[in-house]
Protein backbone atom coordinates (compact mmCIF):
# COMPACT_ATOMS: atom_id res chain seq x y z
CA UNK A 1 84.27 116.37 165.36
CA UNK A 2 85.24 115.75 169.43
CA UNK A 3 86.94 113.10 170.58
CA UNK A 4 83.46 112.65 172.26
CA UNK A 5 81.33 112.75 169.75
CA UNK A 6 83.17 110.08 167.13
CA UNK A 7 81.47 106.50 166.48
CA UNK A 8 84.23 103.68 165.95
CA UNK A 9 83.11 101.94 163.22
CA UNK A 10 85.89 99.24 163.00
CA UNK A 11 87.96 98.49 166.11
CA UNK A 12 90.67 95.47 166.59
CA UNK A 13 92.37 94.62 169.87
CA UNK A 14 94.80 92.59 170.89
CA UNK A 15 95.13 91.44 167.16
CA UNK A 16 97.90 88.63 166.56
CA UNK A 17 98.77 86.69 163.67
CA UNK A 18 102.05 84.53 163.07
CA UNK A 19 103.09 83.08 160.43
CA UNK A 20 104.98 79.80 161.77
CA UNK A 21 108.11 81.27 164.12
CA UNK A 22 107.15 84.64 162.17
CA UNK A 23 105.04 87.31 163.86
CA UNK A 24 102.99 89.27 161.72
CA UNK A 25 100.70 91.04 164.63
CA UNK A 26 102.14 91.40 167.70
CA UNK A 27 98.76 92.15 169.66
CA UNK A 28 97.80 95.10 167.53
CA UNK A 29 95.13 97.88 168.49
CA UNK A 30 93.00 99.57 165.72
CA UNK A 31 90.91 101.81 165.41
CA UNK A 32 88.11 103.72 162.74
CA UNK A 33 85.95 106.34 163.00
CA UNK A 34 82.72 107.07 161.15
CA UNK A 35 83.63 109.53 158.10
CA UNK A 36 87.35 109.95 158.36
CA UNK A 37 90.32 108.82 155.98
CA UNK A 38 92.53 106.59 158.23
CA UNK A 39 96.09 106.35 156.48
CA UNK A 40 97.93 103.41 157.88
CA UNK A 41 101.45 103.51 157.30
CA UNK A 42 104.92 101.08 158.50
CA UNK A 43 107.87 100.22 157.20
CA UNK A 44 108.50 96.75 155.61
CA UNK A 45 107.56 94.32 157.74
CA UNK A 46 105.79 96.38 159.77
CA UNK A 47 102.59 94.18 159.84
CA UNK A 48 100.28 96.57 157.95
CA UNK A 49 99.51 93.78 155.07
CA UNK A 50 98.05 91.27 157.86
CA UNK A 51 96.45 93.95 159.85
CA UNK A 52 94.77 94.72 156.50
CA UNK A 53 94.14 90.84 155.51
CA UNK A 54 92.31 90.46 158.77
CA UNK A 55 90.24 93.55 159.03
CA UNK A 56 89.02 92.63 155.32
CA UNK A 57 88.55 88.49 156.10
CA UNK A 58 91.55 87.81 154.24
CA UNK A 59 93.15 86.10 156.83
CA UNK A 60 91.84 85.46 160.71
CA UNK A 61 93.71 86.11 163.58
CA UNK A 62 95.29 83.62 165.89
CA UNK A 63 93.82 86.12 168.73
CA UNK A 64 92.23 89.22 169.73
CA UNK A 65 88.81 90.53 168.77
CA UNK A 66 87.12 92.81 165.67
CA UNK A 67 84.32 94.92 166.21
CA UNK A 68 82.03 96.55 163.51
CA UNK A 69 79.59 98.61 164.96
CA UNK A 70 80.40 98.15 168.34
CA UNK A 71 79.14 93.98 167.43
CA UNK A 72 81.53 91.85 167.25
CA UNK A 73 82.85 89.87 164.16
CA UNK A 74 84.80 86.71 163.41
CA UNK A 75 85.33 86.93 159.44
CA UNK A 76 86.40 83.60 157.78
CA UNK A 77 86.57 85.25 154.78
CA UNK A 78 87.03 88.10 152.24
CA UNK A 79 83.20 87.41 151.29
CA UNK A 80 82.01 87.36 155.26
CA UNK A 81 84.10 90.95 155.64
CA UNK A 82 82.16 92.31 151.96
CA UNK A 83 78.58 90.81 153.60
CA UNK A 84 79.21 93.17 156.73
CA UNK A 85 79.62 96.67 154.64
CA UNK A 86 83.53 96.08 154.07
CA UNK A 87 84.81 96.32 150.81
CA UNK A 88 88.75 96.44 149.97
CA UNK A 89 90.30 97.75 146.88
CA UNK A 90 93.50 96.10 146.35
CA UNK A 91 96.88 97.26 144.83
CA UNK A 92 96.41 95.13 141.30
CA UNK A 93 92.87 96.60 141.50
CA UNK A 94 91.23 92.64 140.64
CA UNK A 95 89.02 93.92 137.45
CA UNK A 96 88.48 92.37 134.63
CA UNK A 97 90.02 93.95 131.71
CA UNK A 98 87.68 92.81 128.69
CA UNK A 99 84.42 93.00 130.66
CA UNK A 100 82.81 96.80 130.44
CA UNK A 101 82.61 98.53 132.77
CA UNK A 102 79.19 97.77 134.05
CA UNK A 103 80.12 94.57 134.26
CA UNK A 104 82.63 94.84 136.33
CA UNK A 105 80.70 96.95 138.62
CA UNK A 106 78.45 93.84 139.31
CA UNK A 107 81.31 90.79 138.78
CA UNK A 108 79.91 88.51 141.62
CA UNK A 109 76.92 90.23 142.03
CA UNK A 110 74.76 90.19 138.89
CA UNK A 111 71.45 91.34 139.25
CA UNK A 112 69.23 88.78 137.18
CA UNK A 113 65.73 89.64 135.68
CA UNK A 114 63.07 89.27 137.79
CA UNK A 115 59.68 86.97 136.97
CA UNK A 116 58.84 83.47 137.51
CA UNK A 117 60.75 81.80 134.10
CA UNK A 118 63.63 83.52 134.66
CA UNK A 119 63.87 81.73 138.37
CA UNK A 120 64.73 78.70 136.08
CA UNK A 121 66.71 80.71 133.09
CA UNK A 122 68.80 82.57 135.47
CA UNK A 123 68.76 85.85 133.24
CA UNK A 124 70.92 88.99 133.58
CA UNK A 125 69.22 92.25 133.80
CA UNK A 126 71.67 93.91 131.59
CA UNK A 127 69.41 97.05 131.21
CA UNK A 128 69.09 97.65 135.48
CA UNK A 129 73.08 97.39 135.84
CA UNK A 130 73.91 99.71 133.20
CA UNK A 131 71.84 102.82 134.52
CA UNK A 132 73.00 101.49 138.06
CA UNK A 133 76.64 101.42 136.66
CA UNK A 134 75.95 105.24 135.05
CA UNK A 135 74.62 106.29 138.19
CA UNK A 136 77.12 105.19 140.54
CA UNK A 137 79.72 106.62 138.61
CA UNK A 138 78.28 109.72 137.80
CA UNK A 139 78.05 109.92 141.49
CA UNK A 140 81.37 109.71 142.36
CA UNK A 141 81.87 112.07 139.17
CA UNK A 142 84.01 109.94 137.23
CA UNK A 143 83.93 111.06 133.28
CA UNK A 144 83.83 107.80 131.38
CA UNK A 145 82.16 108.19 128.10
CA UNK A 146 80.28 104.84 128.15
CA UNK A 147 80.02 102.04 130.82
CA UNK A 148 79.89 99.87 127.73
CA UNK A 149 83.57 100.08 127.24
CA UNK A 150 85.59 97.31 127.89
CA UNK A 151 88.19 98.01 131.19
CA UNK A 152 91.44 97.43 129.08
CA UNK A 153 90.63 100.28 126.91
CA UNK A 154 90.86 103.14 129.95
CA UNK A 155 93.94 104.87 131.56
CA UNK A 156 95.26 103.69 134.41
CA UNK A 157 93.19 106.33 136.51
CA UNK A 158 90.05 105.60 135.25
CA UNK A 159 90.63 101.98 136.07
CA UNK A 160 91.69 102.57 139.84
CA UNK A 161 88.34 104.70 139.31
CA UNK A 162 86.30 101.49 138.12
CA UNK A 163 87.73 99.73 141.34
CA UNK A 164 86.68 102.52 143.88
CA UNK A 165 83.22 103.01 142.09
CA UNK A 166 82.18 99.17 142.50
CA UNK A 167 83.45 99.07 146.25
CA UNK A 168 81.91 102.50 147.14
CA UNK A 169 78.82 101.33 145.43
CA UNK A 170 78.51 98.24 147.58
CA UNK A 171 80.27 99.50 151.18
CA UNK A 172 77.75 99.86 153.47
CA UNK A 173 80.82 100.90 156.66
CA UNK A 174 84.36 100.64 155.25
CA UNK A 175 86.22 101.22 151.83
CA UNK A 176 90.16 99.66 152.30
CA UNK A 177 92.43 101.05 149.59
CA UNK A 178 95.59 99.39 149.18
CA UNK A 179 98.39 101.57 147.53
CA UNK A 180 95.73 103.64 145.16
CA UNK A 181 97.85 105.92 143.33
CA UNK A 182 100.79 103.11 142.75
CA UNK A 183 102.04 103.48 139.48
CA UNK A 184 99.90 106.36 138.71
CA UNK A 185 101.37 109.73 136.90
CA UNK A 186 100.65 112.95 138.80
CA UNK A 187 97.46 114.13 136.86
CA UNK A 188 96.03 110.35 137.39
CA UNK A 189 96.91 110.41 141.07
CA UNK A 190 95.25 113.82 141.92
CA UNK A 191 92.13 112.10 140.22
CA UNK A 192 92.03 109.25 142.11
CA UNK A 193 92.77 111.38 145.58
CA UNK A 194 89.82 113.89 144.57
CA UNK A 195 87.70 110.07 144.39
CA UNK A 196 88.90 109.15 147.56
CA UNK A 197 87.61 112.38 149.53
CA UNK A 198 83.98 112.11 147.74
CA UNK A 199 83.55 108.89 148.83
CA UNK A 200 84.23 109.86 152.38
CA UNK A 201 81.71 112.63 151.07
CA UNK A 202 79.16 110.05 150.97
CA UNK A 203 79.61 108.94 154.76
CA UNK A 204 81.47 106.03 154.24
CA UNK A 205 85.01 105.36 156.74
CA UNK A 206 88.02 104.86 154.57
CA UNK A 207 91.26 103.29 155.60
CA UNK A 208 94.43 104.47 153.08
CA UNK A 209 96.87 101.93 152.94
CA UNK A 210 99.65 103.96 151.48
CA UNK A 211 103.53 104.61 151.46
CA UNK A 212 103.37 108.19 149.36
CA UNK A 213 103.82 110.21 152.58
CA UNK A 214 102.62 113.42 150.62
CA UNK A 215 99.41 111.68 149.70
CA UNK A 216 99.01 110.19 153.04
CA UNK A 217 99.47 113.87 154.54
CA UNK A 218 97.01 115.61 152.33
CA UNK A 219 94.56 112.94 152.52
CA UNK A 220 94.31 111.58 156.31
CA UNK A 221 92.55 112.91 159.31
CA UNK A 222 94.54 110.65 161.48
CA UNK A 223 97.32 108.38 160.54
CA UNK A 224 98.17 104.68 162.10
CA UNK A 225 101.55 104.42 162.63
CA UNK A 226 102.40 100.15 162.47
CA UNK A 227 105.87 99.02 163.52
CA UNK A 228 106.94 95.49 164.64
CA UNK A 229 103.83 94.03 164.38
CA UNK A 230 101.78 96.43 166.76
CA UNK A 231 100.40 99.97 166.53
CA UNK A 232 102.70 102.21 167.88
CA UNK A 233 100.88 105.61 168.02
CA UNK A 234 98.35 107.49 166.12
CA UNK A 235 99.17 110.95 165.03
CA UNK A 236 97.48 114.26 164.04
CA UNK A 237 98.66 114.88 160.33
CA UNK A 238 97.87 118.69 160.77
CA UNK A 239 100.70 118.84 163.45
CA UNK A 240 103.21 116.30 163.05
CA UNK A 241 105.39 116.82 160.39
CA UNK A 242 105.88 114.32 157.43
CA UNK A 243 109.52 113.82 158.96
CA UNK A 244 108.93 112.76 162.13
CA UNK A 245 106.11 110.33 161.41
CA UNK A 246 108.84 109.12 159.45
CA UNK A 247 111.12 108.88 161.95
CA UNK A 248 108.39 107.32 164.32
CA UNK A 249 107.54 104.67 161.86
CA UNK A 250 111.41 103.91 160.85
CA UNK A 251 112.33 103.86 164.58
CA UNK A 252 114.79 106.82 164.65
CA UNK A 253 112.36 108.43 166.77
CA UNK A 254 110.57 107.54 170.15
CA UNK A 255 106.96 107.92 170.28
CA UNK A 256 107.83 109.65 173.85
CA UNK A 257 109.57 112.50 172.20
CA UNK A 258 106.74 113.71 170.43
CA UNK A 259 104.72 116.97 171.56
CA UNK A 260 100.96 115.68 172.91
CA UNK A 261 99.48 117.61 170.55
CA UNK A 262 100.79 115.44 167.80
CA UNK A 263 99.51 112.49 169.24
CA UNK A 264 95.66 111.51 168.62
CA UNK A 265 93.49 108.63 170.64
């Protein structure tokens, strides 16, 4: 796709955030297209956390604006940011380990028979999730034997699976992924990176918040480079190598040394 051509989806400017005489954003710039994996990567301290927190409503900014859409947005929270199409799979995953798996799908957002009673007895439609939960992760092609099985009983994998399925199943623009494969073997990790591409598949943006630099490089169509609280450059994964982008995010190399063709918009 041409420069041209792209939609942004999600677009921050200006974004700052401090944290008493701490500061967090330092009048960051981002940017995400429609359909592409957008790895975001920095070294500690680097202010990829907040930029995350305030692009999913975790936090708000002291300044600068968010865009969805080209409209803007002023998310107070991580429920306002999940309203608007954003959904964010964090690092611990947040699942509930002896729910099933259906249930989980639809923790927070139950679908309850339908029916004038039930307006009063507040029902669950148990049957509707289930072939909604089968669906959805037959979709995404994750082989779980039944979504009656409680969470705590799958590999680590199919978890981080669980996790993706109910935020791809509910994003409407964005999917976030904090640190996916964390703590993941190599046959889990290639399972969860094959889950990550077919939800792109399915036209949804996805930002990969990640520090696995081989992941990030076989995943991302751009990466975010974040250093001292601001965006520092935005690079072309095919041409940059997975050294300098380290050396660019580390700062033991300039952003000015780079060849243009490494650098992306």
């Amino acid at each position: 796709m041409s420069e041209t051509t792209r939609t942004v989806v999600l677009q921050g400017r200006g974004l700052t955030k401090r944290y008493g005489s701490v500061t967090a954003l330092d009048g960051a710039d981002f940017d995400l297209y429609d359909g592409e994996i957008l790895a975001v990567i920095g070294d500690n301290g680097a202010g990829k956390s907040s930029l995350i927190k305030v692009l999913s409503g975790a936090v708000q900014p002291d300044s600068g604006t968010l865009t969805l859409d080209g409209k803007a947005v002023n998310f107070k929270s991580p429920m306002d940011a999940r309203r608007a199409g954003i959904e964010t799979v964090y690092q611990d995953l947040a699942v509930a380990p002896a729910m099933t798996i259906a249930e989980n799908l639809f923790l927070g957002r139950e679908i309850l028979k339908s029916g004038f009673i039930n307006r009063f007895l507040q029902l669950l439609d148990k049957r509707t999730m289930l072939a909604q939960a089968k669906a959805h992760m037959a979709d995404l092609q994750i082989g779980i034997r039944s979504m009656n099985q409680a969470v705590e009983t799958l590999s680590g994998g199919q978890r981080q699976g669980v996790a993706v399925a109910r935020s791809a199943a509910f994003a409407r623009h964005v999917v976030i992924m904090d640190e996916p494969t964390a703590a993941l073997g190599v046959k889990e990790s290639a399972m969860v990176l094959d889950l990550i591409r077919r939800v792109r598949e399915r036209g949804l943006a996805v930002i990969l918040i990640s520090h696995n630099m081989p992941h990030v490089f076989e995943l991302a169509d751009r990466i975010h480079i974040q250093r001292l609280g601001s965006r520092i450059a935005v690079v072309n994964p095919k041409v940059i190598s997975m050294t300098d982008a380290v050396a660019v995010m580390t700062g033991a190399q300039l952003v000015e040394s780079l060849a243009p063709e490494m650098l992306l918009a």
